[in-house]
C-alpha atoms as a PDB file:
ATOM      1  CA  UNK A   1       0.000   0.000   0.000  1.00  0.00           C
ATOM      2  CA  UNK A   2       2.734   2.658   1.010  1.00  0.00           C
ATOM      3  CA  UNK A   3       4.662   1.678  -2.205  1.00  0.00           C
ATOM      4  CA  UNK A   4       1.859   1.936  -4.256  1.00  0.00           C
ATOM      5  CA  UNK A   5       1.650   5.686  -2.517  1.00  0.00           C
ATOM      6  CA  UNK A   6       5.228   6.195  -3.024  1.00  0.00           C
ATOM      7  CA  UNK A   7       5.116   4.876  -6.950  1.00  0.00           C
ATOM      8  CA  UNK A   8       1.840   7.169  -7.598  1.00  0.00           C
ATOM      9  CA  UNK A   9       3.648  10.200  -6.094  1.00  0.00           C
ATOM     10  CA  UNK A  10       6.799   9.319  -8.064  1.00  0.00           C
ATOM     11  CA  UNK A  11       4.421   9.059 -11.364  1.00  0.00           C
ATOM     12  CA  UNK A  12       2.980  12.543 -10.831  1.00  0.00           C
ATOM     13  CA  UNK A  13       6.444  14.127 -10.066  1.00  0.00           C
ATOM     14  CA  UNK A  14       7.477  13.190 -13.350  1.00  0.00           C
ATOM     15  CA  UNK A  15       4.580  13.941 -15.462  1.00  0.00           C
ATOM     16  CA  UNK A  16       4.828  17.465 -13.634  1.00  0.00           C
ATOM     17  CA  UNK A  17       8.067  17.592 -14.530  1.00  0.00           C
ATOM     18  CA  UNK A  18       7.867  16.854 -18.016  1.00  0.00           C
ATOM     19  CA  UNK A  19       4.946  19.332 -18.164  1.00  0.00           C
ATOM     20  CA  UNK A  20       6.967  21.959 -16.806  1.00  0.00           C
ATOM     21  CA  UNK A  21       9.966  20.696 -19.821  1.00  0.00           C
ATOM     22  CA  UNK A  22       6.732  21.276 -22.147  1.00  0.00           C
ATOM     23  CA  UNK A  23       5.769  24.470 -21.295  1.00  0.00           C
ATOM     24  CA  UNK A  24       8.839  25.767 -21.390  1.00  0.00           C
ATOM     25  CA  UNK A  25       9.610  24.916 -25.120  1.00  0.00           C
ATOM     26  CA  UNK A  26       6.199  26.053 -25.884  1.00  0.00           C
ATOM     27  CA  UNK A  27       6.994  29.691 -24.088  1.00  0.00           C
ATOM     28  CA  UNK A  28      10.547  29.869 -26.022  1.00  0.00           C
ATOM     29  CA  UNK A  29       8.895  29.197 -28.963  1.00  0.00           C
ATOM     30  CA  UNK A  30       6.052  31.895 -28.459  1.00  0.00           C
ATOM     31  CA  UNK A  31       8.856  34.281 -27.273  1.00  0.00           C
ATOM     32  CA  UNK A  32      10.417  33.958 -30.674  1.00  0.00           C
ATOM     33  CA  UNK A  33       7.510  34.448 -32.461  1.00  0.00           C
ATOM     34  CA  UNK A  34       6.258  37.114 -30.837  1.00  0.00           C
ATOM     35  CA  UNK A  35       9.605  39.361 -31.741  1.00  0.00           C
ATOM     36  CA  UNK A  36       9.529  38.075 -35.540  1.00  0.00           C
ATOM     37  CA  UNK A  37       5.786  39.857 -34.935  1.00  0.00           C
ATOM     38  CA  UNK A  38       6.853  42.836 -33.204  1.00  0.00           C
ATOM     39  CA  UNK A  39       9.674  43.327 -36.188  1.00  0.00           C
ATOM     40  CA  UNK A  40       7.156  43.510 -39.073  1.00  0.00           C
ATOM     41  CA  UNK A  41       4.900  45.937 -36.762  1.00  0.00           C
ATOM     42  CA  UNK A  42       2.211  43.663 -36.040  1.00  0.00           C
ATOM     43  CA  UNK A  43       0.693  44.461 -32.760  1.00  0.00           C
ATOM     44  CA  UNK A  44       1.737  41.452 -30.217  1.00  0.00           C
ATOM     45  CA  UNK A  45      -0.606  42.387 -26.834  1.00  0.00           C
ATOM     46  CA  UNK A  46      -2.542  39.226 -26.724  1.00  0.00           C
ATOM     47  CA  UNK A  47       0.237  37.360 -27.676  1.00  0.00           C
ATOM     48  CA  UNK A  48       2.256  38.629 -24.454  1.00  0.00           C
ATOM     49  CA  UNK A  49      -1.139  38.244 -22.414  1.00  0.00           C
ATOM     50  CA  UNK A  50      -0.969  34.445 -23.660  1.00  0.00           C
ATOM     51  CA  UNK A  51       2.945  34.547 -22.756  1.00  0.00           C
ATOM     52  CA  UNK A  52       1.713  35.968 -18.982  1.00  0.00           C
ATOM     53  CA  UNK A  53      -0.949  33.171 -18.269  1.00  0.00           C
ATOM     54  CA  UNK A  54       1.462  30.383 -19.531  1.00  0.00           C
ATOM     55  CA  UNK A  55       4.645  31.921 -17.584  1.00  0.00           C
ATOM     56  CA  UNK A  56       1.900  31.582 -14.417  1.00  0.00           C
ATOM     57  CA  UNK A  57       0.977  28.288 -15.313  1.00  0.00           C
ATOM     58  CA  UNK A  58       4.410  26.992 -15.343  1.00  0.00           C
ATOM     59  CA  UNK A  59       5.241  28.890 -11.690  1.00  0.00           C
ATOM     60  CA  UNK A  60       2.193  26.996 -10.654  1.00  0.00           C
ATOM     61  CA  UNK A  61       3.591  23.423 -11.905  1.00  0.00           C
ATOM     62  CA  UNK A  62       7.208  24.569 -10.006  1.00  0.00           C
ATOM     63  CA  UNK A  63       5.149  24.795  -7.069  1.00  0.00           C
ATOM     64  CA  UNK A  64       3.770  21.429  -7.416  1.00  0.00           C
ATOM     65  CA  UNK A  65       6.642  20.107  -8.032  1.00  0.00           C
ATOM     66  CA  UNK A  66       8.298  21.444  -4.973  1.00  0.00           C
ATOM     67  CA  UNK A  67       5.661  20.198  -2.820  1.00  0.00           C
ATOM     68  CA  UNK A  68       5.417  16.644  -4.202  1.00  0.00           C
ATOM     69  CA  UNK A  69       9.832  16.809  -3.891  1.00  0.00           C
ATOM     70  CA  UNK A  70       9.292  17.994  -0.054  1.00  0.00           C
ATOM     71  CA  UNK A  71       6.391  14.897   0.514  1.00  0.00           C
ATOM     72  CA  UNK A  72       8.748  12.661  -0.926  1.00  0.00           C
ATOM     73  CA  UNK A  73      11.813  13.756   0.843  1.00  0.00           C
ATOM     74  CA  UNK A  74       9.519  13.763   4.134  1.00  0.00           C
ATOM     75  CA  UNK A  75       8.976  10.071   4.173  1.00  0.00           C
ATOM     76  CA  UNK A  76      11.846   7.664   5.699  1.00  0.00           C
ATOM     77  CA  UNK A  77      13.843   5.872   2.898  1.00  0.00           C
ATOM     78  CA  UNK A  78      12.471   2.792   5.106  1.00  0.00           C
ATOM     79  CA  UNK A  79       8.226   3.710   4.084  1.00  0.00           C
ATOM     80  CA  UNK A  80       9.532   4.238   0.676  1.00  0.00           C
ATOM     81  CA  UNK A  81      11.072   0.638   0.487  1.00  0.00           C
ATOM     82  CA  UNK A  82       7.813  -0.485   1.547  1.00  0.00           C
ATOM     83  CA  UNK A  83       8.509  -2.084   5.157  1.00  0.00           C
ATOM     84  CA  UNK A  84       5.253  -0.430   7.106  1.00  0.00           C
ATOM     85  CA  UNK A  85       7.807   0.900  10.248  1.00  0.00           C
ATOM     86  CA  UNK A  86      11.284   1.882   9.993  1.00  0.00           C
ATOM     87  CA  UNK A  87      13.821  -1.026  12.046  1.00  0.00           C
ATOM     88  CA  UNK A  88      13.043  -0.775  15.869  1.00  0.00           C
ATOM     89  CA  UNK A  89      16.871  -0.139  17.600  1.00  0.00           C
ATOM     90  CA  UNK A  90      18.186  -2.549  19.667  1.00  0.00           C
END
């Protein structure tokens, strides 16, 4: 059961991750096109408004990610192996 807590966690870190990797490309990308625009004097405001929401929905997916590292780093290395208690000292 903890594993299975541990692997589902593990899964979502890296989708967010790779998500974040996404969005990224997709903003430099956007970036670029939006100064080719901006050279041949085509007006670029809701292009930079689409650059703002995406920029805020990467922060957001940093954020997740941070919290699912910190839950993750939380747990004993014991939990994670999937023993139910960590070793009882002797």
């Amino acid at each position: 059961m903890v594993s299975e807590v541990s692997e589902s966690s593990h899964r979502k870190l890296d989708w967010v991750r790779n998500e974040i990797e996404r969005m990224r490309g997709q903003l430099r990308a956007q970036e670029r096109e939006i100064r080719m625009l901006q050279r041949a004097g085509v007006a670029t405001a809701s292009a930079e408004l689409l650059l703002t929401r995406m920029r805020a929905r990467v922060e957001d997916l940093c954020g997740q990610r941070d919290a699912l590292r910190k839950g993750a780093a939380a747990r004993p290395r014991e939990v994670e192996m999937g023993q139910s208690e960590p070793p009882s000292e002797a």
